[in-house]
C-alpha atoms as a PDB file:
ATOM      1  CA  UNK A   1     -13.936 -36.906 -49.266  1.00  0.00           C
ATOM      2  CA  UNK A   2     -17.437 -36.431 -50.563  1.00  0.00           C
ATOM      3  CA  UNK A   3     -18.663 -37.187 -54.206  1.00  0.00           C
ATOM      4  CA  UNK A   4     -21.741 -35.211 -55.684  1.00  0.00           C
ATOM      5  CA  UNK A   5     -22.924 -37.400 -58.571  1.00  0.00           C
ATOM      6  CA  UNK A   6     -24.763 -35.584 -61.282  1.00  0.00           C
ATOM      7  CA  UNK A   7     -23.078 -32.597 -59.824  1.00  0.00           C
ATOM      8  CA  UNK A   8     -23.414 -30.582 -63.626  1.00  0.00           C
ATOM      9  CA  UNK A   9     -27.518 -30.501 -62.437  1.00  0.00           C
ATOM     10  CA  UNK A  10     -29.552 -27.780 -60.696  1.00  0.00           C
ATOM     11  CA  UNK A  11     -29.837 -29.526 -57.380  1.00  0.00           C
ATOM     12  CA  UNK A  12     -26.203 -31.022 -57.908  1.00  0.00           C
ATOM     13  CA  UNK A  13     -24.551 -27.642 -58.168  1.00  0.00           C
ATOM     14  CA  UNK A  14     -26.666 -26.023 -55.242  1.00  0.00           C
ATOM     15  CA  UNK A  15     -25.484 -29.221 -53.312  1.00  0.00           C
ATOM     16  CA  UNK A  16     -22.041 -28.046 -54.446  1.00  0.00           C
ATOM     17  CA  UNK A  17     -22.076 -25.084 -52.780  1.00  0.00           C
ATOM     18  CA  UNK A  18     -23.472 -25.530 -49.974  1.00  0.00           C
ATOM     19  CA  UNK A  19     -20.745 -27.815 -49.551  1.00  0.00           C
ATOM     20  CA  UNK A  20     -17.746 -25.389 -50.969  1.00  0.00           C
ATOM     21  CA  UNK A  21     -19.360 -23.346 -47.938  1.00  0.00           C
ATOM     22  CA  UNK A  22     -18.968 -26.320 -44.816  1.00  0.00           C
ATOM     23  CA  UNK A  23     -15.252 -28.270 -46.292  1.00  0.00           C
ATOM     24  CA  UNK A  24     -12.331 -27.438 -47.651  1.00  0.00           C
ATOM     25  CA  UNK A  25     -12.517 -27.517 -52.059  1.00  0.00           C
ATOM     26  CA  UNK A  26     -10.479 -30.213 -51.742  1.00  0.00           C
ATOM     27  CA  UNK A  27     -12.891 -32.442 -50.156  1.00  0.00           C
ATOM     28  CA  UNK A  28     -15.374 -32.393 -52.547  1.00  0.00           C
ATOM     29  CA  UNK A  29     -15.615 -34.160 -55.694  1.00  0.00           C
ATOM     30  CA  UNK A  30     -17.952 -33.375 -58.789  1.00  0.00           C
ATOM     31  CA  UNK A  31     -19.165 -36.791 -60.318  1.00  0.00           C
ATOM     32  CA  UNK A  32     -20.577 -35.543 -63.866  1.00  0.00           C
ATOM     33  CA  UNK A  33     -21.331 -37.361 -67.100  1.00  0.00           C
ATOM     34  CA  UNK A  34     -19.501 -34.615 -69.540  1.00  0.00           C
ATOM     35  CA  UNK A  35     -16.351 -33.242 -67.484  1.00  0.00           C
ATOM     36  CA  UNK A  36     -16.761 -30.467 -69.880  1.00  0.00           C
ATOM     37  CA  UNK A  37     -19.664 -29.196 -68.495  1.00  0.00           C
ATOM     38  CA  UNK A  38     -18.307 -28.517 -64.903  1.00  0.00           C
ATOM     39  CA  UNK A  39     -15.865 -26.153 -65.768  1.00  0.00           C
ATOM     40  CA  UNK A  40     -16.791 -23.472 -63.165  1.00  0.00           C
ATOM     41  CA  UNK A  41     -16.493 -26.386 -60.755  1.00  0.00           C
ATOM     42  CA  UNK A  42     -12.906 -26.933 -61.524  1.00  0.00           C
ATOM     43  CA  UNK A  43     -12.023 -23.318 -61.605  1.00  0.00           C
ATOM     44  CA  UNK A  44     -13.393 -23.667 -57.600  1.00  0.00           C
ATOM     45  CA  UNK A  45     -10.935 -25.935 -56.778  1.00  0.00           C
ATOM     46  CA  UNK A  46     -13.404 -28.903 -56.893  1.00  0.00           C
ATOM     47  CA  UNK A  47     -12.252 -32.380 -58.002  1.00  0.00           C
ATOM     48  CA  UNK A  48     -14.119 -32.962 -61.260  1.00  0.00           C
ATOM     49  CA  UNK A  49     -14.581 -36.487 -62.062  1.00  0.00           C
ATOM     50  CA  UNK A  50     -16.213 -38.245 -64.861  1.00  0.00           C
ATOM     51  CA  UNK A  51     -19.232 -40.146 -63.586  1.00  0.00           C
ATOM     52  CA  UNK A  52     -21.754 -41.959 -65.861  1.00  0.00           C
ATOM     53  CA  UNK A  53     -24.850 -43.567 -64.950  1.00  0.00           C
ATOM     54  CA  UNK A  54     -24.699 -45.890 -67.769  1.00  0.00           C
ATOM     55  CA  UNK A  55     -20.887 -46.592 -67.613  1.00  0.00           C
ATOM     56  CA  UNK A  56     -20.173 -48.931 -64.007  1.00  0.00           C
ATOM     57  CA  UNK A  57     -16.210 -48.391 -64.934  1.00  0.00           C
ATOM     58  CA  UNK A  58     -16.410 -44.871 -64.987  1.00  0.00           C
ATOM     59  CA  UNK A  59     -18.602 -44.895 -61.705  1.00  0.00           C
ATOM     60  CA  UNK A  60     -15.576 -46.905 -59.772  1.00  0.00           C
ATOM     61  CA  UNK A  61     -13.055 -44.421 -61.077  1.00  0.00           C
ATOM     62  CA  UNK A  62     -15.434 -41.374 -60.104  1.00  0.00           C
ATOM     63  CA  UNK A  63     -15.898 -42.646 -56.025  1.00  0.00           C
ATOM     64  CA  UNK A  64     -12.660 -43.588 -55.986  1.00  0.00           C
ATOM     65  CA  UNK A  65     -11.389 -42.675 -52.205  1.00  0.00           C
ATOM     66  CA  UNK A  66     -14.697 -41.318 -51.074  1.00  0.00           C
ATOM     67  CA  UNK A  67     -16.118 -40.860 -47.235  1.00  0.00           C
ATOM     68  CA  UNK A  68     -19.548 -40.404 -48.576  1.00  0.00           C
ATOM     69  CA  UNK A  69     -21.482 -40.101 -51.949  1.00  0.00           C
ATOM     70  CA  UNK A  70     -24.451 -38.535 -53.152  1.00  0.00           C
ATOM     71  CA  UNK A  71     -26.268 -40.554 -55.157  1.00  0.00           C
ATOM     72  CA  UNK A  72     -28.630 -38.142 -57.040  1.00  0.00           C
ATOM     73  CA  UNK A  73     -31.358 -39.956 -58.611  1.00  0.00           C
ATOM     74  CA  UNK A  74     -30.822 -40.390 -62.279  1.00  0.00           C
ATOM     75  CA  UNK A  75     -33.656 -37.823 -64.440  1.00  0.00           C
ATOM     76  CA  UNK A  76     -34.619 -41.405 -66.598  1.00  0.00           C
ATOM     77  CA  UNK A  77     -37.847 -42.056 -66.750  1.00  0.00           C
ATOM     78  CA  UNK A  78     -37.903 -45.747 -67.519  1.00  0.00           C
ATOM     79  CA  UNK A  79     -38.344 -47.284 -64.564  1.00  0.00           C
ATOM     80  CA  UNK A  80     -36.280 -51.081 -65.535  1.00  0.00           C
ATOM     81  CA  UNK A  81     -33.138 -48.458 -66.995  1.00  0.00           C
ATOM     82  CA  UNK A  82     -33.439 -45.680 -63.908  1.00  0.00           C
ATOM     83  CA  UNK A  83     -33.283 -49.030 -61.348  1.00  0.00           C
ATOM     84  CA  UNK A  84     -30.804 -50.534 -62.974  1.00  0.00           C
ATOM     85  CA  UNK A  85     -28.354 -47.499 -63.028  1.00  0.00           C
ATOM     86  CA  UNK A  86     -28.501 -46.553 -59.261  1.00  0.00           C
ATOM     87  CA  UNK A  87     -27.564 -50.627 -58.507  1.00  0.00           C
ATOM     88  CA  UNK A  88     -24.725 -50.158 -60.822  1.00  0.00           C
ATOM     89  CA  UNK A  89     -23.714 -46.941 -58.555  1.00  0.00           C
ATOM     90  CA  UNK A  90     -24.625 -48.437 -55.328  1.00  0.00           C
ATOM     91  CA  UNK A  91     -22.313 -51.666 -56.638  1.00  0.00           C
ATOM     92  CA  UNK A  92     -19.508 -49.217 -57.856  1.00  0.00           C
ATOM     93  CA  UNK A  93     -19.809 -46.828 -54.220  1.00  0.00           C
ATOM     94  CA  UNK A  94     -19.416 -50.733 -52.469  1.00  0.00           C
ATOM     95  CA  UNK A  95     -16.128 -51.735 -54.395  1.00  0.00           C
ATOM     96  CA  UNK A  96     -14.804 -48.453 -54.019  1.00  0.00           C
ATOM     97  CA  UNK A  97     -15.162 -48.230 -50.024  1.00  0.00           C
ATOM     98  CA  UNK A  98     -17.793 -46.013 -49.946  1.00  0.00           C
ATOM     99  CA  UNK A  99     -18.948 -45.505 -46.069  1.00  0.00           C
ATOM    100  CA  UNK A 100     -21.895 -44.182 -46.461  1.00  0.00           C
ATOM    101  CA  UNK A 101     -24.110 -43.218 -49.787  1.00  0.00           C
ATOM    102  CA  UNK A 102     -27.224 -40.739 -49.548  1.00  0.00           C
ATOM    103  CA  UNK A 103     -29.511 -41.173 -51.804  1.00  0.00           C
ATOM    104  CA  UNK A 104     -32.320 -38.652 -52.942  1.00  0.00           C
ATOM    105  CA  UNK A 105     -35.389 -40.324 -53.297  1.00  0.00           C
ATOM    106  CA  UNK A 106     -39.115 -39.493 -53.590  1.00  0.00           C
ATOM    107  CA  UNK A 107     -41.659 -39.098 -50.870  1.00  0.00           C
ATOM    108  CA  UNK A 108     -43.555 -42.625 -50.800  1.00  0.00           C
ATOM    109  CA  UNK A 109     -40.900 -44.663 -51.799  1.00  0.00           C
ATOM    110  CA  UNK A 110     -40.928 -46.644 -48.942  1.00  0.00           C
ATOM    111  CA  UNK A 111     -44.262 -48.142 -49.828  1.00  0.00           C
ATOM    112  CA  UNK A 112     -44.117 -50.824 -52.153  1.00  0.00           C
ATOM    113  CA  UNK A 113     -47.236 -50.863 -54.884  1.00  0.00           C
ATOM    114  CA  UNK A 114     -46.698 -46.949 -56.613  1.00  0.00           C
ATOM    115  CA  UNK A 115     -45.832 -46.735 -60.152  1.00  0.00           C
ATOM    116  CA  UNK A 116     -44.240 -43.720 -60.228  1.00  0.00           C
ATOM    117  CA  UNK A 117     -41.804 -44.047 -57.400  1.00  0.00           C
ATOM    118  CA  UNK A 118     -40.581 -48.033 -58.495  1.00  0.00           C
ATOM    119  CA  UNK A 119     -37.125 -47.201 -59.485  1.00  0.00           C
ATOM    120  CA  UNK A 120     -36.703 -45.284 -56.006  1.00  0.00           C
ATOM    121  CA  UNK A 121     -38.550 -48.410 -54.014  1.00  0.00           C
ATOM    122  CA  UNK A 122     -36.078 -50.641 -55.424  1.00  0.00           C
ATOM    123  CA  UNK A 123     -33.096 -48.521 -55.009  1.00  0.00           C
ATOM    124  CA  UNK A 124     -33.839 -47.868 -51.433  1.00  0.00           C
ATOM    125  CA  UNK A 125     -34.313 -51.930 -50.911  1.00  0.00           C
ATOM    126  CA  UNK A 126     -30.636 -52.219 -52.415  1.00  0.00           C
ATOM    127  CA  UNK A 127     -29.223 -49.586 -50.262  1.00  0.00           C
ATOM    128  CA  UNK A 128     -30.962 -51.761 -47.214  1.00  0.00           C
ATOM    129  CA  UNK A 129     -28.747 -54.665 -48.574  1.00  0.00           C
ATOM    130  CA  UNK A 130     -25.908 -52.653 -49.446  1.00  0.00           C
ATOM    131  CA  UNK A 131     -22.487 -52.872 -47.722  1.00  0.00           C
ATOM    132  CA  UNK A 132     -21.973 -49.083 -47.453  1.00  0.00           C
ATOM    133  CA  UNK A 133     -23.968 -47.167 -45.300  1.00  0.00           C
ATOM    134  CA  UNK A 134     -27.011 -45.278 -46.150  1.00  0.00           C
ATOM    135  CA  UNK A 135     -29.399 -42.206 -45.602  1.00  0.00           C
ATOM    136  CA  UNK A 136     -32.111 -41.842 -47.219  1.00  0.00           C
ATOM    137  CA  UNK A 137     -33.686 -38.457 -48.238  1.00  0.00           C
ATOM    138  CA  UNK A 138     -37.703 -38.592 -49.678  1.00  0.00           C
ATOM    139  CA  UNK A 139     -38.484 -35.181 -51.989  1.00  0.00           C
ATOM    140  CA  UNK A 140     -41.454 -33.506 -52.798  1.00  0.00           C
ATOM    141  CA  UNK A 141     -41.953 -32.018 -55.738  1.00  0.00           C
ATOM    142  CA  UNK A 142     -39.899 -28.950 -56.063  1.00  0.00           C
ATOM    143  CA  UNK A 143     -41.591 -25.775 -55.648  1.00  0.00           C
ATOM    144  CA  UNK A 144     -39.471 -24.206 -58.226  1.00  0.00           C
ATOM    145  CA  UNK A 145     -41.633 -26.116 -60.915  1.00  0.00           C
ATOM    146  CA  UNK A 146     -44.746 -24.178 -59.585  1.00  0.00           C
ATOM    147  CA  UNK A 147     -43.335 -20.651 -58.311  1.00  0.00           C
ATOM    148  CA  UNK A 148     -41.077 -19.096 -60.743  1.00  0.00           C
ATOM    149  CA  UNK A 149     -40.735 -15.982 -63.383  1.00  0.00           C
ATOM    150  CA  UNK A 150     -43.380 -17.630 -65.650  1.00  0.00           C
ATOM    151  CA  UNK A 151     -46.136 -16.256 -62.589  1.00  0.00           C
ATOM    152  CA  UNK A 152     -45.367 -12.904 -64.461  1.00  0.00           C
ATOM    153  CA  UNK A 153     -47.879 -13.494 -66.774  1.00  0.00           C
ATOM    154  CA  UNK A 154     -50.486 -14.421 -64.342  1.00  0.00           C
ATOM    155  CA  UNK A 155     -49.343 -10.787 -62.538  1.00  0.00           C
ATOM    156  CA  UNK A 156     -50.212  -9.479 -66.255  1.00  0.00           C
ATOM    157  CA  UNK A 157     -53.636 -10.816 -66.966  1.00  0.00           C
ATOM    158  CA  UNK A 158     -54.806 -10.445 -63.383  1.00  0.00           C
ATOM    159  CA  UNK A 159     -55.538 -14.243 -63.241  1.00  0.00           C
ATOM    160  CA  UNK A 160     -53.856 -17.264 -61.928  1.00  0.00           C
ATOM    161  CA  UNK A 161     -55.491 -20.455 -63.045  1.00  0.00           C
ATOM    162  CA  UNK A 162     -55.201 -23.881 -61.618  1.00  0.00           C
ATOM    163  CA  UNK A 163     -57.316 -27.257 -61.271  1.00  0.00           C
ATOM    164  CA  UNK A 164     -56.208 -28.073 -57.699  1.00  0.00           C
ATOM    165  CA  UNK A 165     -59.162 -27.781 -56.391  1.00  0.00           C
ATOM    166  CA  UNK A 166     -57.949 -25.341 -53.902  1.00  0.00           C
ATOM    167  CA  UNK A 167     -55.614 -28.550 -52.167  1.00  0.00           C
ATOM    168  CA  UNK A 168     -52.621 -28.056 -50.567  1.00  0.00           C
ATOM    169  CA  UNK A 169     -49.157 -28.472 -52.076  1.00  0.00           C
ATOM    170  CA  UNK A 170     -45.960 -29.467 -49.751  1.00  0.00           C
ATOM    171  CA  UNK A 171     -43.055 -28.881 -52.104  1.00  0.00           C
ATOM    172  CA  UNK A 172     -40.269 -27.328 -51.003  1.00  0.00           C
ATOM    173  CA  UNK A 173     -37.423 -25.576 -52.884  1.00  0.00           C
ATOM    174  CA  UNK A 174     -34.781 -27.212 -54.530  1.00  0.00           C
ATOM    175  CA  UNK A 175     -32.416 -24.344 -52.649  1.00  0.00           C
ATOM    176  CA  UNK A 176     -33.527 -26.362 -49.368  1.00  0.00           C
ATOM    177  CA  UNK A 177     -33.368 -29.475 -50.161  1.00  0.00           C
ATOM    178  CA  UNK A 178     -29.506 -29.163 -51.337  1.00  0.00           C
ATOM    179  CA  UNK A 179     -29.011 -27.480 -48.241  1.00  0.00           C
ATOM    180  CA  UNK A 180     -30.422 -30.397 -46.152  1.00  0.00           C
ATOM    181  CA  UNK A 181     -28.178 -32.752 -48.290  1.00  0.00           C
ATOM    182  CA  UNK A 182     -25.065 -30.930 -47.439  1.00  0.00           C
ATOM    183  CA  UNK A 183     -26.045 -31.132 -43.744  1.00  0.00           C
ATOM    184  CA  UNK A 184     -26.553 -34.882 -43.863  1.00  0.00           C
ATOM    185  CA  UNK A 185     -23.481 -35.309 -46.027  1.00  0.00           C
ATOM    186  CA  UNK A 186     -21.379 -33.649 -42.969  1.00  0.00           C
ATOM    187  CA  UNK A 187     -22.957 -34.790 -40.036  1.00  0.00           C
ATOM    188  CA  UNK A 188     -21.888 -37.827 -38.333  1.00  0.00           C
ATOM    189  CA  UNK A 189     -25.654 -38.194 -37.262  1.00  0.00           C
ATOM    190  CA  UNK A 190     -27.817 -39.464 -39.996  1.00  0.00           C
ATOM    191  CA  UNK A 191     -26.563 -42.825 -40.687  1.00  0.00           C
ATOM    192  CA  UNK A 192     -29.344 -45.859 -41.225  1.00  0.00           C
ATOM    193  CA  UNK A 193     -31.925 -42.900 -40.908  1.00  0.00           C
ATOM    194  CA  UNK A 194     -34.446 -41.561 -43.988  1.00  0.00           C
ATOM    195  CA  UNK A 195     -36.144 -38.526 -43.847  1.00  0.00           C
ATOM    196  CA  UNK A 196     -39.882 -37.246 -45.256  1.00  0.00           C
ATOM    197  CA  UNK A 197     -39.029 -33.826 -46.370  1.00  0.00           C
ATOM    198  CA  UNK A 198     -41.869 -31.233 -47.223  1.00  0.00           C
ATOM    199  CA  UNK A 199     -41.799 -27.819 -47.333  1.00  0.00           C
ATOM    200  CA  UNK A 200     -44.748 -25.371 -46.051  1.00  0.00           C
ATOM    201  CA  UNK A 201     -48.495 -26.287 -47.287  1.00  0.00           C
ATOM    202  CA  UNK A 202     -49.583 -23.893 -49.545  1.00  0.00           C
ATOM    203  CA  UNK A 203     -52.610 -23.499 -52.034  1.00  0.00           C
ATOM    204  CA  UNK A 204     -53.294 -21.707 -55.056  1.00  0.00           C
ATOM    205  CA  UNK A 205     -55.312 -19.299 -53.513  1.00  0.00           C
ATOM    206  CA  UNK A 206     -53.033 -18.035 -51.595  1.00  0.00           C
ATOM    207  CA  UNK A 207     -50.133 -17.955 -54.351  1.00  0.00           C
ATOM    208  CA  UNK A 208     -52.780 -15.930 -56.173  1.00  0.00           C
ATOM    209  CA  UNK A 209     -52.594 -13.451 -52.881  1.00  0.00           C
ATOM    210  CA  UNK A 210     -49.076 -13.432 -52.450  1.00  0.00           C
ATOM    211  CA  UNK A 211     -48.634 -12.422 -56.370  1.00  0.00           C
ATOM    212  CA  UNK A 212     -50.869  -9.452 -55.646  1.00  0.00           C
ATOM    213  CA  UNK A 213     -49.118  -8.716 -52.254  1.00  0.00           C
ATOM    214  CA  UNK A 214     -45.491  -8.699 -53.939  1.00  0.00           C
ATOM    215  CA  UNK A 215     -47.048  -6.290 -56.858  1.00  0.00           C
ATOM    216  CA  UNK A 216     -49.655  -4.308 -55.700  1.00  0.00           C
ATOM    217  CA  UNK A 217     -51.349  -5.657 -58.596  1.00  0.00           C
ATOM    218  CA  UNK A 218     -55.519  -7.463 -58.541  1.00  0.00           C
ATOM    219  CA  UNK A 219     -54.254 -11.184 -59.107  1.00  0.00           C
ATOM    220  CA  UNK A 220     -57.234 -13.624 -58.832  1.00  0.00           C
ATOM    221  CA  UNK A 221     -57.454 -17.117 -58.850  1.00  0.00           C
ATOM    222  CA  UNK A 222     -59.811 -19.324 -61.279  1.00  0.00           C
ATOM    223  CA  UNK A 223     -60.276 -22.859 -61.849  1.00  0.00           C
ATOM    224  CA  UNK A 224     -59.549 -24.325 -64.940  1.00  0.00           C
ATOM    225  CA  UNK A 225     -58.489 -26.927 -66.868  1.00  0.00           C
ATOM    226  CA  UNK A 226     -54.335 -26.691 -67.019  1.00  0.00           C
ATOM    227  CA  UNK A 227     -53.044 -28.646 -69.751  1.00  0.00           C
ATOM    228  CA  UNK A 228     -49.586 -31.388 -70.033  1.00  0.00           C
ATOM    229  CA  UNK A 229     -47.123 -31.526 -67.188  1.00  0.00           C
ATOM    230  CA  UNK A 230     -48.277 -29.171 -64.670  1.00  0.00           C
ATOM    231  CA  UNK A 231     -51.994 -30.688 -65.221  1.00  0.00           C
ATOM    232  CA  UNK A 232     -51.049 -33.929 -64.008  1.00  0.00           C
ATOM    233  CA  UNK A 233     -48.964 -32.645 -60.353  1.00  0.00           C
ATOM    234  CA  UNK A 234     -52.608 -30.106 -60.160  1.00  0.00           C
ATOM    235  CA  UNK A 235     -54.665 -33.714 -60.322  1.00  0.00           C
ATOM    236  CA  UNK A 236     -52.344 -35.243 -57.584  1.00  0.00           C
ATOM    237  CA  UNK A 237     -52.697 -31.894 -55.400  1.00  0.00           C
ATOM    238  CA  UNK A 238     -56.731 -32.419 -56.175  1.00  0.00           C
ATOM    239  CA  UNK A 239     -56.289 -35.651 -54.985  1.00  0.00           C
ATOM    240  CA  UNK A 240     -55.092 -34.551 -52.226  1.00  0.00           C
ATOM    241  CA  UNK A 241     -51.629 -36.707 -52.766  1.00  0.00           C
ATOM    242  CA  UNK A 242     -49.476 -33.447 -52.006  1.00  0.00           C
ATOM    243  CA  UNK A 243     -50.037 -32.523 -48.301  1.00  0.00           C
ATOM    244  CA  UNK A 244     -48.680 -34.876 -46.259  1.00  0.00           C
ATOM    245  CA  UNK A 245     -46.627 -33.079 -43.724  1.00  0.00           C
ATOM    246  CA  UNK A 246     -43.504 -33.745 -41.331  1.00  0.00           C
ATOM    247  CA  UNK A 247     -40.765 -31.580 -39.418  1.00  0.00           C
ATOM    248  CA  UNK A 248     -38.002 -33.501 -41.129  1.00  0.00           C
ATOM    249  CA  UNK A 249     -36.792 -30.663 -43.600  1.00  0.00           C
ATOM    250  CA  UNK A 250     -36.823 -28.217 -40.494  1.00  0.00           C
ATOM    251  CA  UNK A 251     -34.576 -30.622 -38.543  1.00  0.00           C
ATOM    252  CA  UNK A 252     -32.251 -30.609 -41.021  1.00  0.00           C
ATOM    253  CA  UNK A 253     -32.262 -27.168 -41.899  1.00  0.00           C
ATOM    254  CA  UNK A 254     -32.066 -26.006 -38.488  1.00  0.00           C
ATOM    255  CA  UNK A 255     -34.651 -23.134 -40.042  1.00  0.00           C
ATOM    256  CA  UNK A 256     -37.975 -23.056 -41.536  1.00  0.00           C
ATOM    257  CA  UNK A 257     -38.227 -24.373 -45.136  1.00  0.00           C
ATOM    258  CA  UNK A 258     -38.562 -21.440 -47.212  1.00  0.00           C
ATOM    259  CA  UNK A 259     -41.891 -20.253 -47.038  1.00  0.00           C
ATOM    260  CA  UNK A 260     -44.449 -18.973 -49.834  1.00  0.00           C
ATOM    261  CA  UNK A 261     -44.125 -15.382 -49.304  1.00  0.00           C
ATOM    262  CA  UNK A 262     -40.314 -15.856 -49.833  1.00  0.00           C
ATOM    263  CA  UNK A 263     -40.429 -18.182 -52.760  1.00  0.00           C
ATOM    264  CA  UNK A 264     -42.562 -15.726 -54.650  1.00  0.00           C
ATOM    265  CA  UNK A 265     -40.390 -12.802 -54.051  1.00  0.00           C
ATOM    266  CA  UNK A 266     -37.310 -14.293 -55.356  1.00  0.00           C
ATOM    267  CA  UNK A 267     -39.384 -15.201 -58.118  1.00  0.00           C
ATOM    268  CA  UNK A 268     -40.535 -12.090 -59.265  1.00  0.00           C
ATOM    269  CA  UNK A 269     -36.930 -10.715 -58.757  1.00  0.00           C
ATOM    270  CA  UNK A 270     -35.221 -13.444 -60.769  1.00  0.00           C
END
């Protein structure tokens, strides 16, 4: 049996499916923190469990009698509160017989020293120590933050701005990276192994391009200033912090990673 935690999220219920499309309904359980919420789940014959972060009872009851788990890394930001829920699932997947837990982390996590990624650091140190066994599976940012339907109003004014510097960017889609889960999750093969997954490199530039391609339209690109949020991920592309590169995504795939001319297209249909 495999447990999704967080299943109710967007990568959660694309890891879902992929799954509902490899095993049986049966096998698969949806660990979520409001039951009511997964619904649609139940209604596909998957095991809906309640499964809170911040409740270790309700964790125990949730991987009760599973294979393998998914731990999907918790959306809180404090670093102290995010580390100290995944031990509480790691310690819950351990009493409950868990064999093996994979765990989506963050590309760099295995270095010691970065801010950002300290809650994954520590988690992947506990899942070293852990009785259960472990795979470990480092994100990039997802590209669905960057290419989306909002690019419809840089198809409007003719102008796509960003302050990247005109530095690569190797996120991949959140589409992929569920489907790589699901192919670790029911494989034999990945045990005591962590992967670096990136998608394509890609620039703005060229997003600017591919927006003109996909609409026959003049889209240019401009640097500027690009406030909150999406400011700060354009100062780590600048930085150059975004294009590290591997195969590992590919391997898992058993395709290419969705590319840029793809991701733009299904953004402009959605």
């Amino acid at each position: 049996m495999i447990v999704v935690s967080a299943a109710s999220g967007a990568l959660g219920r694309l890891v879902v499916a992929e799954l509902l499309a490899a095993v049986p309904a049966g096998q698969v359980v949806a660990a979520v923190r409001d039951p009511g919420r997964a619904a649609d789940l139940a209604a596909q014959g998957v095991q809906v469990r309640r499964g809170d972060y911040d409740d270790a009872a309700s964790l125990g009851d949730a991987f009760d009698g599973a294979d393998r788990l998914l731990l999907i890394s918790s959306p809180e930001l404090d670093t102290a509160r995010r580390t100290a829920q995944h031990l509480a699932a790691i310690e819950a997947a351990d009493a409950a017989g868990v064999e093996r837990i994979v765990y989506t982390s963050f590309l760099g996590a295995d270095r010691a020293g970065d801010g950002m990624n300290a809650a994954h650091h520590a988690t992947e140190r506990a899942l070293v120590a852990s009785g259960p066994g472990h795979t470990v599976l480092r994100h990039p940012f997802y590209s669905d933050a960057f290419v989306n339907a909002g690019l419809r109003s840089a198809v409007d004014s003719g102008r796509l701005v960003s302050a990247t510097g005109g530095r690569g960017l190797n996120t991949a889609s959140r589409a992929d990276l569920a489907a790589a889960a699901a192919a670790v999750l029911t494989d034999d093969g990945h045990a005591g192994r962590s992967y670096d997954l990136t998608g394509p490199l890609w620039t703005y530039p060229q997003l600017a391009e591919e927006l003109a391609r996909a609409t026959g339209r003049p889209v240019a690109h401009q640097a500027g200033d690009v406030p909150g949020p999406m400011g700060f991920l354009m100062g780590l592309a600048r930085a150059g912090a975004l294009e590290r590169q591997t195969d590992d995504l590919h391997h898992l795939l058993g395709r290419p990673p969705t590319s840029l001319r793809q991701a733009v297209a299904a953004a402009l249909a959605g």
